[in-house]
PDB file of N, CA and C in Angstrom:
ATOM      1  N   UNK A   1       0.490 -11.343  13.932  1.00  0.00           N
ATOM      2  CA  UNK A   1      -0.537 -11.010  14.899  1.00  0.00           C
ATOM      3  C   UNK A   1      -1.881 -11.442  14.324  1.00  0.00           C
ATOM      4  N   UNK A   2      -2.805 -11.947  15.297  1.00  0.00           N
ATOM      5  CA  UNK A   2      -3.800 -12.588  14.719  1.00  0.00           C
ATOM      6  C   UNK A   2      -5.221 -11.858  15.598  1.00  0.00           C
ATOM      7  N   UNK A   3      -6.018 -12.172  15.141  1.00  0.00           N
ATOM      8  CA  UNK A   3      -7.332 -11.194  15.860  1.00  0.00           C
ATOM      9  C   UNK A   3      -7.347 -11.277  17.459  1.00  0.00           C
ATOM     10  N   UNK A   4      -6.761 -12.350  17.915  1.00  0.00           N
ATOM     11  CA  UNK A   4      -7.133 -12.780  19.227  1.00  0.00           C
ATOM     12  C   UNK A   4      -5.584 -11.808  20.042  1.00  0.00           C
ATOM     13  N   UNK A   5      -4.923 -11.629  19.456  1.00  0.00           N
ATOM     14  CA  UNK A   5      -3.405 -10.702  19.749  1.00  0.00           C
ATOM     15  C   UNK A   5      -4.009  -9.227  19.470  1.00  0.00           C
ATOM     16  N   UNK A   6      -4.573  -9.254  18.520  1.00  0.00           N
ATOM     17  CA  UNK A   6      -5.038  -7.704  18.321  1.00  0.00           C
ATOM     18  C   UNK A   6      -6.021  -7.405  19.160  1.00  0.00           C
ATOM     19  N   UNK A   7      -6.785  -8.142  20.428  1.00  0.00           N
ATOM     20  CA  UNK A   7      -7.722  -7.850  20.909  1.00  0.00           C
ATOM     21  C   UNK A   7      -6.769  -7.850  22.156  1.00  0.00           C
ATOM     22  N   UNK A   8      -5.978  -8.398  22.913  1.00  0.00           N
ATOM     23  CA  UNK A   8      -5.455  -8.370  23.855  1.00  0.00           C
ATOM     24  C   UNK A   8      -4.162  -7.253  23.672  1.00  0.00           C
ATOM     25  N   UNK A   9      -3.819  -6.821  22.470  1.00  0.00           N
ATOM     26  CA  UNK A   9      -2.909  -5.475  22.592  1.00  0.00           C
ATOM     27  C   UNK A   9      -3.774  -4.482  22.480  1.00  0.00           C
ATOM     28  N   UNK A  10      -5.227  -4.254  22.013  1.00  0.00           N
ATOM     29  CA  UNK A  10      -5.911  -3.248  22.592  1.00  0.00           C
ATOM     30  C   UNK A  10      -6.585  -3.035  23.875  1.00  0.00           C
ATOM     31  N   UNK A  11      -6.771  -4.465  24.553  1.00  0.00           N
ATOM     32  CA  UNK A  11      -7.108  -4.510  25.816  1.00  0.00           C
ATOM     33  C   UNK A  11      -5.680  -3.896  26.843  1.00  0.00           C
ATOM     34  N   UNK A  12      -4.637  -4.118  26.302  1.00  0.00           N
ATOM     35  CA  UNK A  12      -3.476  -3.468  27.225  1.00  0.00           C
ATOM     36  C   UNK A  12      -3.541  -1.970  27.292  1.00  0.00           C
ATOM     37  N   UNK A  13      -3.692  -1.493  26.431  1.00  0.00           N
ATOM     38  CA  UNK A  13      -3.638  -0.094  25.521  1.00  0.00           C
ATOM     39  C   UNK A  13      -4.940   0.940  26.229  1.00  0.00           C
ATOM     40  N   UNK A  14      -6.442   0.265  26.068  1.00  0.00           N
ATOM     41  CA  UNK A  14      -7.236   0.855  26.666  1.00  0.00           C
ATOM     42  C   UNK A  14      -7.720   0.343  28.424  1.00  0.00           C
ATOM     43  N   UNK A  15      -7.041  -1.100  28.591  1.00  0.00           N
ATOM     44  CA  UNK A  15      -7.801  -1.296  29.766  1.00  0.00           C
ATOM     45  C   UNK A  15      -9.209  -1.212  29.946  1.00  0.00           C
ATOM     46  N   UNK A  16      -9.734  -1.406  30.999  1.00  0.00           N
ATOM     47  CA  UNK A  16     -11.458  -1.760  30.958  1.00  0.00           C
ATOM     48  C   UNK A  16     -11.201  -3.488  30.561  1.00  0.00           C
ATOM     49  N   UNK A  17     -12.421  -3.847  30.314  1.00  0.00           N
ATOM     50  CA  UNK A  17     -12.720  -5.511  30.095  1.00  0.00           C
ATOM     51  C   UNK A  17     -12.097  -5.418  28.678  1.00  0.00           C
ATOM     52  N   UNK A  18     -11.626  -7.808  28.805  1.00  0.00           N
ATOM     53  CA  UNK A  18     -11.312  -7.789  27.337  1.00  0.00           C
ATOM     54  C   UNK A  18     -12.415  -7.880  26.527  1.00  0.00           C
ATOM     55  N   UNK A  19     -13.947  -7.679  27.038  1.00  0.00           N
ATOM     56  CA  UNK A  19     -15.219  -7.725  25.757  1.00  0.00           C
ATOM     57  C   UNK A  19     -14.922  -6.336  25.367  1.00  0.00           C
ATOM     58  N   UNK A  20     -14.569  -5.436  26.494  1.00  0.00           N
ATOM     59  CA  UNK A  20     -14.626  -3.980  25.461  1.00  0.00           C
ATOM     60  C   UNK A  20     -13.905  -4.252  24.343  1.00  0.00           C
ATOM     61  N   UNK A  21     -12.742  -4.535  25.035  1.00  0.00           N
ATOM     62  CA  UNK A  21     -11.686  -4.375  23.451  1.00  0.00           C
ATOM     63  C   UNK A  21     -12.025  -4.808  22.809  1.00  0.00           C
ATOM     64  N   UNK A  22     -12.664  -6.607  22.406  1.00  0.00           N
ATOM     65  CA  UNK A  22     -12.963  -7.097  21.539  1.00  0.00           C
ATOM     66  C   UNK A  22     -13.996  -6.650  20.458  1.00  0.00           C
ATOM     67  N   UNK A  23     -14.993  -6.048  21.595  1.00  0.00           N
ATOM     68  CA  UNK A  23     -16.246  -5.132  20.779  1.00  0.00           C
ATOM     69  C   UNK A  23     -15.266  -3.649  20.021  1.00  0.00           C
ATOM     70  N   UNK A  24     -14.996  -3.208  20.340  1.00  0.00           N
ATOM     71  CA  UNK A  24     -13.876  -2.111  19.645  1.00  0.00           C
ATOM     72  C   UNK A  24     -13.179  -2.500  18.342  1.00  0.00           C
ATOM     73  N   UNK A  25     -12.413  -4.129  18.669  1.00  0.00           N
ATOM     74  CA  UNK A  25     -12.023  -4.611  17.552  1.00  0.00           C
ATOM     75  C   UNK A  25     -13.127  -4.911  16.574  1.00  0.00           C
ATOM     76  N   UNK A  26     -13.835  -5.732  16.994  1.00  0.00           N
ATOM     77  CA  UNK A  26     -14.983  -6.029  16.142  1.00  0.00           C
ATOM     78  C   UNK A  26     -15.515  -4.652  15.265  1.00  0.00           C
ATOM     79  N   UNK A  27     -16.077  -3.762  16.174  1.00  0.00           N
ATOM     80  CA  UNK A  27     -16.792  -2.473  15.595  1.00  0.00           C
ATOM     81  C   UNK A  27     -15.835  -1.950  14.593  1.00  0.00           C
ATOM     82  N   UNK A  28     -14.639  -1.686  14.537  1.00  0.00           N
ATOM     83  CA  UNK A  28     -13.747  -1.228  13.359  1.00  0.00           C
ATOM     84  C   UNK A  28     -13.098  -2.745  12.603  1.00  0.00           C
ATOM     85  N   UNK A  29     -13.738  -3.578  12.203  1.00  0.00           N
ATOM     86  CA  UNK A  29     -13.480  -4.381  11.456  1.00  0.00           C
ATOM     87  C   UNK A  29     -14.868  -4.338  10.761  1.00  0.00           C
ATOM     88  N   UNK A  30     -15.685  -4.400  11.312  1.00  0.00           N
ATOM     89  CA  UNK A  30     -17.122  -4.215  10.686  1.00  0.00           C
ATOM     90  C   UNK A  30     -17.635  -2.717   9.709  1.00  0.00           C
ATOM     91  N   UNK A  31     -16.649  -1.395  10.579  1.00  0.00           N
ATOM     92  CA  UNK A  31     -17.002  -0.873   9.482  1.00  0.00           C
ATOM     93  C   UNK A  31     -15.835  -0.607   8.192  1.00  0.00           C
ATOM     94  N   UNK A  32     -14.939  -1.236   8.655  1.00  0.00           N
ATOM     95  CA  UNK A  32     -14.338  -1.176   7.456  1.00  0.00           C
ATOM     96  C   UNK A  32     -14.872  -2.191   6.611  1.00  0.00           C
ATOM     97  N   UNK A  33     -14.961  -3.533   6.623  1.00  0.00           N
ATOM     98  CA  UNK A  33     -15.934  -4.027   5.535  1.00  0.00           C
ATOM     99  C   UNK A  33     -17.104  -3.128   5.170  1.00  0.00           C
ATOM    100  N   UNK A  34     -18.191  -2.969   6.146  1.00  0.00           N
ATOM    101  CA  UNK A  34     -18.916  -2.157   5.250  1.00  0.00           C
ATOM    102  C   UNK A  34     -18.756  -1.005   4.639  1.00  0.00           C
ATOM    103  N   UNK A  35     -17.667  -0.145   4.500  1.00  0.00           N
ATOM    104  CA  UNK A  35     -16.970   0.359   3.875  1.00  0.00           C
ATOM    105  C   UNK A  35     -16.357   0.460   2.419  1.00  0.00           C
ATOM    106  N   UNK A  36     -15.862  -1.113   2.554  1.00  0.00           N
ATOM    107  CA  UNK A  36     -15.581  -1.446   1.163  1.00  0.00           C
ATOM    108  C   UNK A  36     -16.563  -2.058   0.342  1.00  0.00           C
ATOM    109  N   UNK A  37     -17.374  -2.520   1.157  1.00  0.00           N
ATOM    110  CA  UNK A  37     -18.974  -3.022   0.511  1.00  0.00           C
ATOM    111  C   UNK A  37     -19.200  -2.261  -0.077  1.00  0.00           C
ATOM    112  N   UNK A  38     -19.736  -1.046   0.252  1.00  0.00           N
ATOM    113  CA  UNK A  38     -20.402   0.159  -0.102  1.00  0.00           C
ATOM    114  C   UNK A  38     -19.812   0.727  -1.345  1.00  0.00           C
ATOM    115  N   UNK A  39     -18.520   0.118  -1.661  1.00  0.00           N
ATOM    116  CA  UNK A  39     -17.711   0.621  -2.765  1.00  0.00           C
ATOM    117  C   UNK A  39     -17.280   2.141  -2.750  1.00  0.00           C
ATOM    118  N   UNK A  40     -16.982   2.834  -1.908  1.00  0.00           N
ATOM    119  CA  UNK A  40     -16.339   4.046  -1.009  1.00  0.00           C
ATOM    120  C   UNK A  40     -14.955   3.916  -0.680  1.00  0.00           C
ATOM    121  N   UNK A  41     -14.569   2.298  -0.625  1.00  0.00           N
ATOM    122  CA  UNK A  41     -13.762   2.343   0.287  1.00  0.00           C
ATOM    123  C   UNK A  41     -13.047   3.076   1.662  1.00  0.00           C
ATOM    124  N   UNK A  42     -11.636   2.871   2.119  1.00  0.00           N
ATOM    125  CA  UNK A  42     -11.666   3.365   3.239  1.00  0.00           C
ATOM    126  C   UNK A  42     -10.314   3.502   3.240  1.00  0.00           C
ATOM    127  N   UNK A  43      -9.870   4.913   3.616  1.00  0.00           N
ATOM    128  CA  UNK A  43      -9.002   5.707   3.727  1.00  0.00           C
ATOM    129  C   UNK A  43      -8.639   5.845   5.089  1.00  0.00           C
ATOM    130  N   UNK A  44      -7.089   5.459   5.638  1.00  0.00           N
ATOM    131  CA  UNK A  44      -6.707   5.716   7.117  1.00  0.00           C
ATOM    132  C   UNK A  44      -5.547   6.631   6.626  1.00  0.00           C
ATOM    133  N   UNK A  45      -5.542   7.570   7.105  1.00  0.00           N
ATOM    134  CA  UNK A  45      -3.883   8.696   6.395  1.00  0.00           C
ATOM    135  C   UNK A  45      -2.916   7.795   7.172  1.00  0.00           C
ATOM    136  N   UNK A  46      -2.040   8.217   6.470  1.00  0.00           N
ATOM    137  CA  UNK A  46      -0.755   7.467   7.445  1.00  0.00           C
ATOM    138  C   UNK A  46      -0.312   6.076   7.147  1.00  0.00           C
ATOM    139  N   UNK A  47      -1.805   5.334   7.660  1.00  0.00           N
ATOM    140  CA  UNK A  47      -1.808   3.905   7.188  1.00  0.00           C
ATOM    141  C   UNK A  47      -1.924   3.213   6.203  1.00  0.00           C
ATOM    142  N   UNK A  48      -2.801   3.485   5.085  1.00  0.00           N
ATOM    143  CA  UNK A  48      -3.248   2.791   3.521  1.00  0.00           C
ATOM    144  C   UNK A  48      -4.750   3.061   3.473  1.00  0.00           C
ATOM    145  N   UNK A  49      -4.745   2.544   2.763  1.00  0.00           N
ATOM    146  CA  UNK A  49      -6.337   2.727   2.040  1.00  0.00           C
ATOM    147  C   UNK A  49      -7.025   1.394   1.680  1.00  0.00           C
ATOM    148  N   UNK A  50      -7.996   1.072   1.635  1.00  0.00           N
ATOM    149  CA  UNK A  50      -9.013  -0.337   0.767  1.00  0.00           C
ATOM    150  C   UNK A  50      -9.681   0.300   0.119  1.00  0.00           C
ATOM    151  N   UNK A  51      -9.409  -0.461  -1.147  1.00  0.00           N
ATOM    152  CA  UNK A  51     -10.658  -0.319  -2.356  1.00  0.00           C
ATOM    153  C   UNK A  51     -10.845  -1.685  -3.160  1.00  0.00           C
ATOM    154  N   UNK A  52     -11.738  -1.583  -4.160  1.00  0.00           N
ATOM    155  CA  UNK A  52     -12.430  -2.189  -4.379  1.00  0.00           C
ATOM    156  C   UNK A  52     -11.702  -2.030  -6.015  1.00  0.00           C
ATOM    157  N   UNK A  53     -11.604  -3.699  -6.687  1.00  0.00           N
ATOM    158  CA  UNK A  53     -11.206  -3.442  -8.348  1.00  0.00           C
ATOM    159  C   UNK A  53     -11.863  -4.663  -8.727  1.00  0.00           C
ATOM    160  N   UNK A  54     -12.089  -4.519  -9.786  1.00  0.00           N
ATOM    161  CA  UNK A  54     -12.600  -5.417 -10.598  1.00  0.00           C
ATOM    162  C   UNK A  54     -11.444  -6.703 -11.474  1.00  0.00           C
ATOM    163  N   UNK A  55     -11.748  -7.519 -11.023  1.00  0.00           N
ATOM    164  CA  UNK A  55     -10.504  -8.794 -12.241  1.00  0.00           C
ATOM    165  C   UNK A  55     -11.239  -9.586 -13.371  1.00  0.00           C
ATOM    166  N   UNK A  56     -10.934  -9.165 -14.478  1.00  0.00           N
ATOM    167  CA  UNK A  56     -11.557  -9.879 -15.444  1.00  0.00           C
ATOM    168  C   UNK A  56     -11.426 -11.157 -15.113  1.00  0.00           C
ATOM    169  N   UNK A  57     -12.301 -11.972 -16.052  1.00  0.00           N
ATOM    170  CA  UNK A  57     -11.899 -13.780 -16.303  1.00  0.00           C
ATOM    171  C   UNK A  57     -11.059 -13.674 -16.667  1.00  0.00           C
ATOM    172  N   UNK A  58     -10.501 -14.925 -17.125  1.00  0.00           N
ATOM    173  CA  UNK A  58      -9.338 -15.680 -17.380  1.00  0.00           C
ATOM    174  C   UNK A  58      -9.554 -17.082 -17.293  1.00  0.00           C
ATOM    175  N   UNK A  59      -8.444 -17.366 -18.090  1.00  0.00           N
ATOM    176  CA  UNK A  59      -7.840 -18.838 -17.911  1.00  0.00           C
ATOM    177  C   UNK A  59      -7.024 -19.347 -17.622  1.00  0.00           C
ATOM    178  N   UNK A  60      -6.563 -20.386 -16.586  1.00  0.00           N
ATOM    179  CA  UNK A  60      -5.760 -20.764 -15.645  1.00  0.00           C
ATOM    180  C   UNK A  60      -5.797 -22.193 -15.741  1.00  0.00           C
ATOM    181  N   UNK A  61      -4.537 -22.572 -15.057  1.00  0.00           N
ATOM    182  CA  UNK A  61      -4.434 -24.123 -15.479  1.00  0.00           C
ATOM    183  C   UNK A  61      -4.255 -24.579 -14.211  1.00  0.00           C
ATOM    184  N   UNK A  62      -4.885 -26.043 -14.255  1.00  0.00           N
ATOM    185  CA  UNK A  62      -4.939 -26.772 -12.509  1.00  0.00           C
ATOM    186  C   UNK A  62      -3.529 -27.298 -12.585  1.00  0.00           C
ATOM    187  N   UNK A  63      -2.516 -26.794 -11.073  1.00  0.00           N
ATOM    188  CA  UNK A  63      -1.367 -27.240 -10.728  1.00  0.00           C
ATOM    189  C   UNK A  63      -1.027 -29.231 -11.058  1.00  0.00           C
ATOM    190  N   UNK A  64      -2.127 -29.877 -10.885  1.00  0.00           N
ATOM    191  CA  UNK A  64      -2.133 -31.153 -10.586  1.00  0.00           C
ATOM    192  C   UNK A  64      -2.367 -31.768 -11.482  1.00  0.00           C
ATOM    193  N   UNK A  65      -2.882 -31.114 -12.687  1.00  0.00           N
ATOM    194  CA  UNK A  65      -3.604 -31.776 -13.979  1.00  0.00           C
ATOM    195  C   UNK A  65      -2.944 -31.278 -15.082  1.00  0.00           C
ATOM    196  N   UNK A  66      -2.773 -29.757 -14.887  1.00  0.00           N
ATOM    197  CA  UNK A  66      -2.166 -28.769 -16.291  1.00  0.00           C
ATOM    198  C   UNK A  66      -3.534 -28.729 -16.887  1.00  0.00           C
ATOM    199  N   UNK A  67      -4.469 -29.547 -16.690  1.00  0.00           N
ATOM    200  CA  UNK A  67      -6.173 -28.823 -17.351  1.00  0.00           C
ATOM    201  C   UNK A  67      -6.120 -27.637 -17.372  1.00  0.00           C
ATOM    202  N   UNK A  68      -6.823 -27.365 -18.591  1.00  0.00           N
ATOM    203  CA  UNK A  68      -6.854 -25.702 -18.696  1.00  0.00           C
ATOM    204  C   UNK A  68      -8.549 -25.630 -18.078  1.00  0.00           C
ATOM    205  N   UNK A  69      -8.682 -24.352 -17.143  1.00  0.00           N
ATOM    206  CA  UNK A  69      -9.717 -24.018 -16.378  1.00  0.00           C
ATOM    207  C   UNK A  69      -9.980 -22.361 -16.614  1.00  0.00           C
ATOM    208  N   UNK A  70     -11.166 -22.206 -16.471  1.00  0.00           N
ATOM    209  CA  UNK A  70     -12.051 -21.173 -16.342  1.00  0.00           C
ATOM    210  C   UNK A  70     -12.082 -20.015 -14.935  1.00  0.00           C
ATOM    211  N   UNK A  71     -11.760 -18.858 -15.090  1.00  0.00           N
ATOM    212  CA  UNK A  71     -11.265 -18.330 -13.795  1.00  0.00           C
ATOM    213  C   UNK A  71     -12.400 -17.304 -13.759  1.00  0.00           C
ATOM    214  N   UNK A  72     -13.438 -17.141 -13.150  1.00  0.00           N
ATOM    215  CA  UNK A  72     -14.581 -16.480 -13.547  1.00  0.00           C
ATOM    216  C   UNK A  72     -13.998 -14.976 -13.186  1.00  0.00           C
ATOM    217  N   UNK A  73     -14.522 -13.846 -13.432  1.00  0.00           N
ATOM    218  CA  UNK A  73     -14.245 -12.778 -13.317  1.00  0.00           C
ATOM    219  C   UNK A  73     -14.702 -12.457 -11.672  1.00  0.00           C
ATOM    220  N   UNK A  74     -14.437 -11.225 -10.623  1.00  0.00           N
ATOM    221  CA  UNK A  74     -14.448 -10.985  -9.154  1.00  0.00           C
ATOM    222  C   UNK A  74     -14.073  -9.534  -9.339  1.00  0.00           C
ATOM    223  N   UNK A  75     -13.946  -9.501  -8.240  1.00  0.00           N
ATOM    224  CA  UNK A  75     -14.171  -8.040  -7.578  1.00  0.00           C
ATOM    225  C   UNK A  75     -13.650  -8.692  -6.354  1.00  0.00           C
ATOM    226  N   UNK A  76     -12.424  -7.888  -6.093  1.00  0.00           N
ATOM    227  CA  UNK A  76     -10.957  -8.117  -5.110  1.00  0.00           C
ATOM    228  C   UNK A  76     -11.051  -6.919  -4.381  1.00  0.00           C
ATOM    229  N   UNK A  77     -10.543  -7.497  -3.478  1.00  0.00           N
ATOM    230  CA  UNK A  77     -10.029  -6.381  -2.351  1.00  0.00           C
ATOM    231  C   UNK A  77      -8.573  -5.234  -2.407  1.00  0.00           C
ATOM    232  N   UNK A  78      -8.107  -4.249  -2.806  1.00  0.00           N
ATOM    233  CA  UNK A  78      -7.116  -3.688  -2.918  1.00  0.00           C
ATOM    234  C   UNK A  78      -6.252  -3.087  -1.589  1.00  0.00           C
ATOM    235  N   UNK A  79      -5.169  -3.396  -1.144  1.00  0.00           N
ATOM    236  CA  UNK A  79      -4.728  -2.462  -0.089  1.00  0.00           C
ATOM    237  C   UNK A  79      -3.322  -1.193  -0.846  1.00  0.00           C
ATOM    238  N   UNK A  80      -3.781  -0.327  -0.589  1.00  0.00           N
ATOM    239  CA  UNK A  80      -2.221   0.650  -0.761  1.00  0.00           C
ATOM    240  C   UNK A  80      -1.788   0.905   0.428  1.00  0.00           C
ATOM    241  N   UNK A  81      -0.803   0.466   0.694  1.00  0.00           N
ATOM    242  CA  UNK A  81       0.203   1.173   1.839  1.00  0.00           C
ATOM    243  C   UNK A  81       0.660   2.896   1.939  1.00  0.00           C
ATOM    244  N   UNK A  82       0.033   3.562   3.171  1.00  0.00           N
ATOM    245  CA  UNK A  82       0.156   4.897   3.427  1.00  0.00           C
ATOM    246  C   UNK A  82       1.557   5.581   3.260  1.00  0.00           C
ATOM    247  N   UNK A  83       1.739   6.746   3.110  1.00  0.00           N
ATOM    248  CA  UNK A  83       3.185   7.124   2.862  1.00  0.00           C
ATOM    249  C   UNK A  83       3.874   6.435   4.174  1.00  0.00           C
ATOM    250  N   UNK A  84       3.291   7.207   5.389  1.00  0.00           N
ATOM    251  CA  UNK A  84       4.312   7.409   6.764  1.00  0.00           C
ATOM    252  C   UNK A  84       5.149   5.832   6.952  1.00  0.00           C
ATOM    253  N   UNK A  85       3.562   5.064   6.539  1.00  0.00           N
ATOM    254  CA  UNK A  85       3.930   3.340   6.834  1.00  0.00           C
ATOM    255  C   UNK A  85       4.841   3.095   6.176  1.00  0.00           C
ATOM    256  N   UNK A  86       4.997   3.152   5.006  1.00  0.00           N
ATOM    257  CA  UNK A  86       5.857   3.240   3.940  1.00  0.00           C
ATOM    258  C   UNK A  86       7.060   3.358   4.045  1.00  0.00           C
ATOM    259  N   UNK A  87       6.866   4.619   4.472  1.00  0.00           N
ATOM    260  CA  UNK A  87       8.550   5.280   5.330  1.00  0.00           C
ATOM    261  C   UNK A  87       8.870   4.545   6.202  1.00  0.00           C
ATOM    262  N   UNK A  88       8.108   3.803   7.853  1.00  0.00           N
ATOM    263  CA  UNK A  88       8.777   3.073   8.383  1.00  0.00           C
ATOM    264  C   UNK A  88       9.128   2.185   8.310  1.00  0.00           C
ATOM    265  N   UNK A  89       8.322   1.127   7.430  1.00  0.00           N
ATOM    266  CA  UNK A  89       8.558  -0.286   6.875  1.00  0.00           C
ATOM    267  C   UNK A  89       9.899  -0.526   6.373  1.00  0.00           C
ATOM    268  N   UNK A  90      10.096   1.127   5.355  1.00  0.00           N
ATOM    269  CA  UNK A  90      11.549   1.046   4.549  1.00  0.00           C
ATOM    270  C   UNK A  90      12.886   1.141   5.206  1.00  0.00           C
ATOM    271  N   UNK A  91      12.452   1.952   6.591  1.00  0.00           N
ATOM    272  CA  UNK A  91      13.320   2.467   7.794  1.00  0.00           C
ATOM    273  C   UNK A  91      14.183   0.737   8.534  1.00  0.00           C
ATOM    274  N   UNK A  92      13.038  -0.287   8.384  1.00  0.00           N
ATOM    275  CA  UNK A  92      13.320  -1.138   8.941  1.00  0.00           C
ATOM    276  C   UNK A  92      14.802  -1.915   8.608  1.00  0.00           C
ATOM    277  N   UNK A  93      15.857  -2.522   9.367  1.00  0.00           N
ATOM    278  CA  UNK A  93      16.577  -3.365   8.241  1.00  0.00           C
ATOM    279  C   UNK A  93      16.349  -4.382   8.021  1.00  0.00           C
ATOM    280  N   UNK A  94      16.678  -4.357   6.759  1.00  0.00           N
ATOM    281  CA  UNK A  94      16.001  -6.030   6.296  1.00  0.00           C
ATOM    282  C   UNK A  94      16.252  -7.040   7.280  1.00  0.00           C
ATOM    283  N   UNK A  95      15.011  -8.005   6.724  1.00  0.00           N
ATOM    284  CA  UNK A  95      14.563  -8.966   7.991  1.00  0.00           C
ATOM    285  C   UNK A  95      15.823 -10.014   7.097  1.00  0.00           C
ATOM    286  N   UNK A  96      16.204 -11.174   8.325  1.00  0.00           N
ATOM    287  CA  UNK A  96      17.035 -12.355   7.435  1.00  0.00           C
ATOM    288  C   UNK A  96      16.262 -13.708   7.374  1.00  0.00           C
ATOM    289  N   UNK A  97      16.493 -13.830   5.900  1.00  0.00           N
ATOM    290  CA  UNK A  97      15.831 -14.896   5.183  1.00  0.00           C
ATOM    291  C   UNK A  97      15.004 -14.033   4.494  1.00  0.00           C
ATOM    292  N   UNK A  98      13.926 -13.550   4.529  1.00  0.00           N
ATOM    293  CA  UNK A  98      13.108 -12.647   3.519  1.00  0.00           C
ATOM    294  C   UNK A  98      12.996 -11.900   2.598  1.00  0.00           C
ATOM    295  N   UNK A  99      12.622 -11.862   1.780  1.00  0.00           N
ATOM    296  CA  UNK A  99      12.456 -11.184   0.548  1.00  0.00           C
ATOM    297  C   UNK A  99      11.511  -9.887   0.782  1.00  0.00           C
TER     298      UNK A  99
END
């Protein structure tokens, strides 16, 4: 599902125009970034959580060269998956072909 699916399954869901939904989508995509900006992150029960971690440097090698390269240090995005989700994901039977 891609943003433009997630705006038309909330437009089914709430009805009204598809700008509402889209503004709806938008407005909770916006504050969850600023959310994790803020370094607070953001907690949905049920669903998971975003936070914020730090990755040291490193050194890494280019696929095409084997050059050894410089991996500067960042600050990544974290997701944990919520219990309930958890539970249903596991509920699922495995998909075929997938790992």
């Amino acid at each position: 599902m891609n943003k433009a699916d997630l705006i038309d399954a909330v437009h089914t869901d709430l009805g009204g125009t598809k700008a509402e939904a889209e503004f709806a989508v938008k407005s909770v995509i916006a504050h969850i970034e600023a959310g994790i900006k803020s370094g607070d992150g953001i907690q949905l029960v049920g669903f998971g959580s975003f936070t914020t971690t730090k990755r040291a440097a490193r050194k890494g090698r280019n696929p095409s060269t084997g050059a050894e390269i410089d991996i500067p240090a960042a600050t990544v995005v974290k997701f944990s998956t919520g219990k309930a989700l958890k539970e249903a994901l596991n509920a699922l039977p495995a998909a075929k072909g997938k790992k």
